[in-house]
PDB file of N, CA and C in Angstrom:
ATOM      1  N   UNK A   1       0.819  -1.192   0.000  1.00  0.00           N
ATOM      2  CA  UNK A   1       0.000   0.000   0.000  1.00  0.00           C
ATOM      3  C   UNK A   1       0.868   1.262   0.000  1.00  0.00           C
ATOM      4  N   UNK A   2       2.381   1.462   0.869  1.00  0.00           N
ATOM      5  CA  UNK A   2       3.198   2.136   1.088  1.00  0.00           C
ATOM      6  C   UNK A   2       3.608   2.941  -0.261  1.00  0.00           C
ATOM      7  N   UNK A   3       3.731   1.562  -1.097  1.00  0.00           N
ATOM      8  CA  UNK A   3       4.739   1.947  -2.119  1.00  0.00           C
ATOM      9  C   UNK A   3       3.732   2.330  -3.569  1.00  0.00           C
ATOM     10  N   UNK A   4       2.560   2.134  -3.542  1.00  0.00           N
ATOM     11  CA  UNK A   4       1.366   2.979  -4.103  1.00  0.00           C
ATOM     12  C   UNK A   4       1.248   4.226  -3.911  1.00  0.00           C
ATOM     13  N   UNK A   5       1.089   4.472  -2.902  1.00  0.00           N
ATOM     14  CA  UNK A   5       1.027   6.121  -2.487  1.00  0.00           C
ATOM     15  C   UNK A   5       2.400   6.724  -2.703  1.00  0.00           C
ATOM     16  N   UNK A   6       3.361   5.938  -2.795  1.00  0.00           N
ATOM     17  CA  UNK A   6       5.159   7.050  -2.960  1.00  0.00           C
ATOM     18  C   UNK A   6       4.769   7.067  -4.277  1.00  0.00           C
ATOM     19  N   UNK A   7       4.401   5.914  -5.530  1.00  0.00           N
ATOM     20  CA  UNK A   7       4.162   6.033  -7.134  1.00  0.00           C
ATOM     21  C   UNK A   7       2.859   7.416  -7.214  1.00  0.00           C
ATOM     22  N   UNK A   8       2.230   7.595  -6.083  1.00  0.00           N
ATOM     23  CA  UNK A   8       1.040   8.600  -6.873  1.00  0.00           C
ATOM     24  C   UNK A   8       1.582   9.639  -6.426  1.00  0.00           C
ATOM     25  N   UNK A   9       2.256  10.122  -5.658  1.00  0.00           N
ATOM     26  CA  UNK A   9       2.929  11.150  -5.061  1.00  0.00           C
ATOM     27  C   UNK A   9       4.547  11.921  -6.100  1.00  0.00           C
ATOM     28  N   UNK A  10       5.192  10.808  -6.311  1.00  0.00           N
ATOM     29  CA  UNK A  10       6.331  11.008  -7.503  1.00  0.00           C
ATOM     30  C   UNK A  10       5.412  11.047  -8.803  1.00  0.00           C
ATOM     31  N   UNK A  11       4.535  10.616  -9.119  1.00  0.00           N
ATOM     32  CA  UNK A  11       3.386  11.525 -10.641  1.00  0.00           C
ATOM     33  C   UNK A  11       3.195  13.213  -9.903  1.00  0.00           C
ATOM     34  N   UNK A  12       2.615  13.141  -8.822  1.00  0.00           N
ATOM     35  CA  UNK A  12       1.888  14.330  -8.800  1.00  0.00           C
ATOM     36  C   UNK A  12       2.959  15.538  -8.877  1.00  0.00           C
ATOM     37  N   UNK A  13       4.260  14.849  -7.933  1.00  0.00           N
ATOM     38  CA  UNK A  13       5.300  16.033  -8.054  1.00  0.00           C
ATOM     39  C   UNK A  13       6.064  16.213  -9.727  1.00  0.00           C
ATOM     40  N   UNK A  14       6.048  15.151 -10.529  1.00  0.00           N
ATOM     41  CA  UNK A  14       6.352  15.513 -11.931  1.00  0.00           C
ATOM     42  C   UNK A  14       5.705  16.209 -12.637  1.00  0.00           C
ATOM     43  N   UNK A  15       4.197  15.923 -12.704  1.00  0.00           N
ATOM     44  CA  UNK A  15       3.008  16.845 -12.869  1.00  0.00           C
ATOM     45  C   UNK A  15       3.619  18.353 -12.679  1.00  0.00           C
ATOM     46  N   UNK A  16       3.226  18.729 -11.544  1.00  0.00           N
ATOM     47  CA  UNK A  16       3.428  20.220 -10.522  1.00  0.00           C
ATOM     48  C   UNK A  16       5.197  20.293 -11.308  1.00  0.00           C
ATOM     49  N   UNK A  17       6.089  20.200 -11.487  1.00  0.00           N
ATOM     50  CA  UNK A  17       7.610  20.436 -11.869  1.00  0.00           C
ATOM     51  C   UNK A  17       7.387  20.477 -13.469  1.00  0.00           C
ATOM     52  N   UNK A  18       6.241  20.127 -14.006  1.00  0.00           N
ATOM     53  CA  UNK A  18       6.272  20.093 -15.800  1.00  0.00           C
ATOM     54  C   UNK A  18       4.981  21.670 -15.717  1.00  0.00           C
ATOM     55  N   UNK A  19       4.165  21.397 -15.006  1.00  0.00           N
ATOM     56  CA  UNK A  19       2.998  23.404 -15.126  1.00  0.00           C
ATOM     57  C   UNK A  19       4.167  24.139 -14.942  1.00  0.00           C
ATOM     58  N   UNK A  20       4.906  24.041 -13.827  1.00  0.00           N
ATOM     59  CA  UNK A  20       5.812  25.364 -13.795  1.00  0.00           C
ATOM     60  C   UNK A  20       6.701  25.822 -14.166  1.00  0.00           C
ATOM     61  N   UNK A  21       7.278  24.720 -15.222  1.00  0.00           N
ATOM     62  CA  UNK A  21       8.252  24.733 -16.493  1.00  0.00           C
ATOM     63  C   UNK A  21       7.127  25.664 -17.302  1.00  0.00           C
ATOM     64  N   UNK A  22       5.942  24.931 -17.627  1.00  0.00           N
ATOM     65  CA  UNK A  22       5.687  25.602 -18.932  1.00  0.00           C
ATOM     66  C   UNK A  22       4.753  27.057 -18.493  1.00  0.00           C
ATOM     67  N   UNK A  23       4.769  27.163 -17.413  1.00  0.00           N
ATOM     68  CA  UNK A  23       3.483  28.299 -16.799  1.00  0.00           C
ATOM     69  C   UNK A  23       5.383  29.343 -16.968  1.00  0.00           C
ATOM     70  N   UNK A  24       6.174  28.544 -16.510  1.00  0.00           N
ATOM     71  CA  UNK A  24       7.643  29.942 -16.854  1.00  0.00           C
ATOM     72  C   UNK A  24       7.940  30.267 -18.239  1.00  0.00           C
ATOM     73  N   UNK A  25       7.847  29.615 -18.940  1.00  0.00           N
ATOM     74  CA  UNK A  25       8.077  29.639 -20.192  1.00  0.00           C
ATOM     75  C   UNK A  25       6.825  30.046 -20.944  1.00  0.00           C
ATOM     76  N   UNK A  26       5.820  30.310 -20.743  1.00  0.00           N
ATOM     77  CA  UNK A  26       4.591  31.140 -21.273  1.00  0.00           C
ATOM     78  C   UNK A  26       4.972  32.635 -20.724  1.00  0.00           C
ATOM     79  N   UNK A  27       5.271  33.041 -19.644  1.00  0.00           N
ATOM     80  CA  UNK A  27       5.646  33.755 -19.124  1.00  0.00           C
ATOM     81  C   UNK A  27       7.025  34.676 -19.575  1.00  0.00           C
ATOM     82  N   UNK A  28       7.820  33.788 -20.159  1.00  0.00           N
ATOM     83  CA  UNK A  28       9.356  34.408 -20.466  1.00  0.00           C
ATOM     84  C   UNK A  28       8.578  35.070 -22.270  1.00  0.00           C
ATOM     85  N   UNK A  29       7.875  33.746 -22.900  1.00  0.00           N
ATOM     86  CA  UNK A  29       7.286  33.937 -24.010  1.00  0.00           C
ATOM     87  C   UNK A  29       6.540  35.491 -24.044  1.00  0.00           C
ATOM     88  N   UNK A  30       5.658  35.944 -23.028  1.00  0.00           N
ATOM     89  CA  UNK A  30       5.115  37.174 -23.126  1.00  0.00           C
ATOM     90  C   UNK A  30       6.025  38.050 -23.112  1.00  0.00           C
ATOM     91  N   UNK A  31       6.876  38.086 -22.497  1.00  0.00           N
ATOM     92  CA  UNK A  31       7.704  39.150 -21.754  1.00  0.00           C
ATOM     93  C   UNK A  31       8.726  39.528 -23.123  1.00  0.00           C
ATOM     94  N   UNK A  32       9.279  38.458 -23.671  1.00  0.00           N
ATOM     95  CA  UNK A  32      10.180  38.668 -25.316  1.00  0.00           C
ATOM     96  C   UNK A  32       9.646  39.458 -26.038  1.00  0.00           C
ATOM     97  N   UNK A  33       8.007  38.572 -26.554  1.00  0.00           N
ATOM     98  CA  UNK A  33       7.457  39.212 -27.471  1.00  0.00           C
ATOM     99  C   UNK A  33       6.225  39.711 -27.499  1.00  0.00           C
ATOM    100  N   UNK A  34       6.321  41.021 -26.189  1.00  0.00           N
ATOM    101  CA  UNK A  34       5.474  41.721 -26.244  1.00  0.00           C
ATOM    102  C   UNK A  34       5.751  43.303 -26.912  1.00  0.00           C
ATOM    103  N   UNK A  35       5.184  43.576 -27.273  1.00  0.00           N
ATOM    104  CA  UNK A  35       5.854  45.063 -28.297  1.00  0.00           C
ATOM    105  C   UNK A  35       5.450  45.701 -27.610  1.00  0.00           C
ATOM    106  N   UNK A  36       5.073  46.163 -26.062  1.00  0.00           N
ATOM    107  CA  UNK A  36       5.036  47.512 -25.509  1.00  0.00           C
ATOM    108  C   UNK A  36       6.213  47.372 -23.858  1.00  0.00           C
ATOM    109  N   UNK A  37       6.929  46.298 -24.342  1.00  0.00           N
ATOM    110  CA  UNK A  37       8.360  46.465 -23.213  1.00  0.00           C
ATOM    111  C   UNK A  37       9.167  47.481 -23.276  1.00  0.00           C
ATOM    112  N   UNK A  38       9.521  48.023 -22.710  1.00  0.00           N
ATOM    113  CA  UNK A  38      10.067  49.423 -22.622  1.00  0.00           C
ATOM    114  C   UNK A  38      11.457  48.934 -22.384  1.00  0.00           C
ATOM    115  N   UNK A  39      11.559  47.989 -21.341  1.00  0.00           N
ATOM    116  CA  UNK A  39      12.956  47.179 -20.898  1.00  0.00           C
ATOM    117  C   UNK A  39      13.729  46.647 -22.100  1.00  0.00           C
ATOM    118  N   UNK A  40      12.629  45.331 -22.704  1.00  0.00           N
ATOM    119  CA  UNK A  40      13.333  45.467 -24.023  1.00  0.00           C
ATOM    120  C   UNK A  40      13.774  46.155 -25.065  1.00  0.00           C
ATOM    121  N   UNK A  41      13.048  47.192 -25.094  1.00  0.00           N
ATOM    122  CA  UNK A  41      13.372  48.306 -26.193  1.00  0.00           C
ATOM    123  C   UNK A  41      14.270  48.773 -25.680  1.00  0.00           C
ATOM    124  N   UNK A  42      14.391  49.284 -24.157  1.00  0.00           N
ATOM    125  CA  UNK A  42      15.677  50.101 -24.122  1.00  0.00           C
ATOM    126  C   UNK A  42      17.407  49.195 -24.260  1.00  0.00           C
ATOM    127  N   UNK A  43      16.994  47.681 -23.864  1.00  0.00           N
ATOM    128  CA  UNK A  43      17.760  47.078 -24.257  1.00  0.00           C
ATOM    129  C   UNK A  43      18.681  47.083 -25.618  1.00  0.00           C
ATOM    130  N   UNK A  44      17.726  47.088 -26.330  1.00  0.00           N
ATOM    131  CA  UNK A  44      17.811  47.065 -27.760  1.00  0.00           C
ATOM    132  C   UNK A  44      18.453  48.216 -28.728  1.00  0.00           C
ATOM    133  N   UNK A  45      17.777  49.510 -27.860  1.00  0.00           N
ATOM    134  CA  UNK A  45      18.320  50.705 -28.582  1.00  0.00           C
ATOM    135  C   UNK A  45      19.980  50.596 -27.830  1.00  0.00           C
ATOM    136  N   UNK A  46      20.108  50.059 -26.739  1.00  0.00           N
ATOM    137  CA  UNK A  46      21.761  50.584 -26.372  1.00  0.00           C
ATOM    138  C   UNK A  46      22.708  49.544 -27.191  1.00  0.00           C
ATOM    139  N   UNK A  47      21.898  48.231 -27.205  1.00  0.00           N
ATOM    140  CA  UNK A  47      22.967  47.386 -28.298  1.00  0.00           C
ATOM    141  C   UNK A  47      23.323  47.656 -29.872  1.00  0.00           C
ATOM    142  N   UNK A  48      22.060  48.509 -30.199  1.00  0.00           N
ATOM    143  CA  UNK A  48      22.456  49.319 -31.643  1.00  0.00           C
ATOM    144  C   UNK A  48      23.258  50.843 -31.217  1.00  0.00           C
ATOM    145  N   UNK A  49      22.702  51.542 -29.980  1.00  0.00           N
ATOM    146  CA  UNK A  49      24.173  52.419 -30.047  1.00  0.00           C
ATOM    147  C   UNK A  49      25.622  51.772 -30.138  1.00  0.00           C
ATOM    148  N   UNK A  50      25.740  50.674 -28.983  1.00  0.00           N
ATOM    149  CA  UNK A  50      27.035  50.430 -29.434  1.00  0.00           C
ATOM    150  C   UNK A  50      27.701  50.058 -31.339  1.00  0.00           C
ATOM    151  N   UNK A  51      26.739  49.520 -31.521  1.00  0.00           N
ATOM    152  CA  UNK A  51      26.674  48.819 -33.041  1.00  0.00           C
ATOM    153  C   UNK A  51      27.424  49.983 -33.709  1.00  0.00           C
ATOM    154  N   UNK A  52      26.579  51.091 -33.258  1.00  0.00           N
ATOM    155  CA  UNK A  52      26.944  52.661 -34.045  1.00  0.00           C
ATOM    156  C   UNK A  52      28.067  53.424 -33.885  1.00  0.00           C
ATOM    157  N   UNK A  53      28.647  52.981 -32.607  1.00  0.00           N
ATOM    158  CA  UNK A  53      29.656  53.327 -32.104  1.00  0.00           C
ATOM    159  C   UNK A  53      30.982  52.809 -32.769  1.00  0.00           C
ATOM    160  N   UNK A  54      30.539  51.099 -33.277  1.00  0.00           N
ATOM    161  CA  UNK A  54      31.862  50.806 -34.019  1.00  0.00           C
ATOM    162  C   UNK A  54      31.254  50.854 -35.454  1.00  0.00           C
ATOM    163  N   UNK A  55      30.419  51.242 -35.758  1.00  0.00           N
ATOM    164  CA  UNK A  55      31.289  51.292 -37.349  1.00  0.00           C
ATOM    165  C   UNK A  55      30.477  52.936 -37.860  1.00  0.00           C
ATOM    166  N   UNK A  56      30.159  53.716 -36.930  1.00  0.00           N
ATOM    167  CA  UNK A  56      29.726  55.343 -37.484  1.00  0.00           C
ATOM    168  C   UNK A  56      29.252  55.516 -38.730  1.00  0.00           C
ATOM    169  N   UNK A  57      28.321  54.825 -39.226  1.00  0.00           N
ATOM    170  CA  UNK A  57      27.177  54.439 -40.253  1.00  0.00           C
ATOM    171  C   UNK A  57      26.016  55.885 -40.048  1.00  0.00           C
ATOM    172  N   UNK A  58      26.296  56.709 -41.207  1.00  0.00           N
ATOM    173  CA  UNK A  58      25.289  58.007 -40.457  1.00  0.00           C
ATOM    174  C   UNK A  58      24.180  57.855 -41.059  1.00  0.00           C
ATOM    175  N   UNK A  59      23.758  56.944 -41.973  1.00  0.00           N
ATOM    176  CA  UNK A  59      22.492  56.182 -42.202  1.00  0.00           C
ATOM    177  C   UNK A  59      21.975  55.309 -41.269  1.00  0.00           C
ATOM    178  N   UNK A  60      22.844  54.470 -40.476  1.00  0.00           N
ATOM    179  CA  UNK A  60      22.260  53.611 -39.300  1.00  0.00           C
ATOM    180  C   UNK A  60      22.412  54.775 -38.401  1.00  0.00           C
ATOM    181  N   UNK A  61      22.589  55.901 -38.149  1.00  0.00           N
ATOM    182  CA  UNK A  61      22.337  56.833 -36.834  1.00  0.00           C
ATOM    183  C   UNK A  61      21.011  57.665 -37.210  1.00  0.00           C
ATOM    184  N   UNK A  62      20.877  57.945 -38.490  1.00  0.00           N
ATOM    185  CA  UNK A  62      19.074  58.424 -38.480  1.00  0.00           C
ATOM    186  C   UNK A  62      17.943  58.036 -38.353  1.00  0.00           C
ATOM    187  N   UNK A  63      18.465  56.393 -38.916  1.00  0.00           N
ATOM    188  CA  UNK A  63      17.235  55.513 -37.901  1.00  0.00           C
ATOM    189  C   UNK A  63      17.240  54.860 -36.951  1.00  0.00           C
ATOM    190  N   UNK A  64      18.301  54.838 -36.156  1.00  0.00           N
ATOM    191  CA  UNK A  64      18.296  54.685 -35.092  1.00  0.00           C
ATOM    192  C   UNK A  64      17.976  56.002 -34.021  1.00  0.00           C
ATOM    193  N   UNK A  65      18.433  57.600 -34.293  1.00  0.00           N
ATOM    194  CA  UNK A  65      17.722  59.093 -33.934  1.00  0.00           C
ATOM    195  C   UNK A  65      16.025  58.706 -34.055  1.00  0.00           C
ATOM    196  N   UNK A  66      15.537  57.516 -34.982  1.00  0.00           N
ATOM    197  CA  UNK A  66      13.952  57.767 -34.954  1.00  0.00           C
ATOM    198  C   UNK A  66      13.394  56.576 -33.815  1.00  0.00           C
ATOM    199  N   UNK A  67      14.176  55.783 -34.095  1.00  0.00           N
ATOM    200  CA  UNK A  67      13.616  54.894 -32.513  1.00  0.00           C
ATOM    201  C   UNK A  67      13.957  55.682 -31.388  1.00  0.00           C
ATOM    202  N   UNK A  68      15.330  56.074 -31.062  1.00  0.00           N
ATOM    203  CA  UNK A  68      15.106  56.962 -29.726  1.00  0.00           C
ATOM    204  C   UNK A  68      14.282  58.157 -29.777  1.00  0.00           C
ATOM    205  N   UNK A  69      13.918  58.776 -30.525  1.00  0.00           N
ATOM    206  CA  UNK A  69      12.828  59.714 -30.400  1.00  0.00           C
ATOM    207  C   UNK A  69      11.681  58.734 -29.772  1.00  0.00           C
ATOM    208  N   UNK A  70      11.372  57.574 -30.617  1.00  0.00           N
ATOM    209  CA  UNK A  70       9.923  57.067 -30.335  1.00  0.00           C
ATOM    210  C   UNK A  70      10.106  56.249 -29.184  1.00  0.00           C
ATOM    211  N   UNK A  71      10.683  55.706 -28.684  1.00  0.00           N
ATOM    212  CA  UNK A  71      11.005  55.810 -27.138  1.00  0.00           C
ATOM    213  C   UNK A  71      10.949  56.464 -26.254  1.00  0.00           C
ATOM    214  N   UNK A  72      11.894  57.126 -26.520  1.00  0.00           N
ATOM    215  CA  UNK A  72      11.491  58.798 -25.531  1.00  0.00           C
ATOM    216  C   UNK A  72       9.945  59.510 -25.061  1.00  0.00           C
ATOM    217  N   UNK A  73      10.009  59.003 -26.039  1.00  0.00           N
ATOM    218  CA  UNK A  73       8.176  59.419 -26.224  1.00  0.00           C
ATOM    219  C   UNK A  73       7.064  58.738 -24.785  1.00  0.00           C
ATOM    220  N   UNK A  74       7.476  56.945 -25.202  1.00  0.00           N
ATOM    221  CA  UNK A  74       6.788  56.369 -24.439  1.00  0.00           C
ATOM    222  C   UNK A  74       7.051  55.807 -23.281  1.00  0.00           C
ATOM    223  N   UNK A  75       8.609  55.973 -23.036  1.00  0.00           N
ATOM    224  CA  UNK A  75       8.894  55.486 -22.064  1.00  0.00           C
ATOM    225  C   UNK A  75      10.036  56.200 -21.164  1.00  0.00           C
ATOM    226  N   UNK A  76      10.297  55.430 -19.973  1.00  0.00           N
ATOM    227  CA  UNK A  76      11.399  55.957 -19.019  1.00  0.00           C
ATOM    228  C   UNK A  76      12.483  55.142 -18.575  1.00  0.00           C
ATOM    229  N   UNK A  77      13.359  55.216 -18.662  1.00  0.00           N
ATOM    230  CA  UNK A  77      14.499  56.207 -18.839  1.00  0.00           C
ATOM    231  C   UNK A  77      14.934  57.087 -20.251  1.00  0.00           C
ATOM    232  N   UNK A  78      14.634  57.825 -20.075  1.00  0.00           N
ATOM    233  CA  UNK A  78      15.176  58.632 -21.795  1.00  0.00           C
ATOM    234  C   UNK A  78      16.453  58.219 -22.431  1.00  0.00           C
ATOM    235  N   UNK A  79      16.439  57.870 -23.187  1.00  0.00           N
ATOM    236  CA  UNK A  79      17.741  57.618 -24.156  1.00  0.00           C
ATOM    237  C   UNK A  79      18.500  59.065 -24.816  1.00  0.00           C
ATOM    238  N   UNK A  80      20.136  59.274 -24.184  1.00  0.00           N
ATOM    239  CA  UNK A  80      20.553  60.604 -24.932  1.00  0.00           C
ATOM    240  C   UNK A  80      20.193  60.287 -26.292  1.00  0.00           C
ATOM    241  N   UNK A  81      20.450  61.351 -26.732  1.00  0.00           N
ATOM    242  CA  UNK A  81      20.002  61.573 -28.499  1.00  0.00           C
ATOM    243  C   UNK A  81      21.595  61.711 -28.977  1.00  0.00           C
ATOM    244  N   UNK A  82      21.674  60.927 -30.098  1.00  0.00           N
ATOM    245  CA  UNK A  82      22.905  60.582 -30.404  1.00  0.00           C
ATOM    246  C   UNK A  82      23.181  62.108 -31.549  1.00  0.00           C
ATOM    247  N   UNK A  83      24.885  62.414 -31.666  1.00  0.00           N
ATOM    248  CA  UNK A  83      25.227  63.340 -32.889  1.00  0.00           C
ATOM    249  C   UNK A  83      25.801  62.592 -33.869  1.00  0.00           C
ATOM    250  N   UNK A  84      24.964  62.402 -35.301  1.00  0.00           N
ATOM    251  CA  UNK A  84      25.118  61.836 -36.234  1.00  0.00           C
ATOM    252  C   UNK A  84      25.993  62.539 -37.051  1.00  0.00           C
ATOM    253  N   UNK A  85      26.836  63.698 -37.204  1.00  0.00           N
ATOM    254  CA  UNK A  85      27.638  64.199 -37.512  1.00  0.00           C
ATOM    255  C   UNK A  85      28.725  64.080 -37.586  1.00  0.00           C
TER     256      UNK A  85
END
């Protein structure tokens, strides 16, 4: 009888350890690809400043000047505004 109840008990805890795999991973899923993250975006705009930084592309700095504008806009922390010059 002992060793019945340890088999329904080791299901239930695999069960409960496989929802909260995928209840995290629905979760990480929103958070990537949601288009009003501000975190990610600001992420994003500093890995294309650096981008800009090594190779001074003044076509990649005017559209990148239009995402930090549109950032700025909606969110906080402000991004300096880069001199494409």
């Amino acid at each position: 009888m002992f060793q019945t109840w340890k088999l329904i008990s080791q299901k239930n805890n695999l069960i409960i350890l496989i929802s909260i795999g995928f209840l995290f991973l629905v979760v990480l899923c929103l958070i990537v690809f949601s288009d009003d993250s501000c975190g990610i975006s600001h992420m994003l705009i500093l890995n294309e400043i650096n981008t800009f930084e090594n190779t001074l592309d003044p076509e990649f700095c005017e559209n990148l000047l239009e995402k930090i504008d549109a950032f700025n806009e909606t969110c906080e922390p402000q991004v300096k505004i880069l001199d494409c010059s």
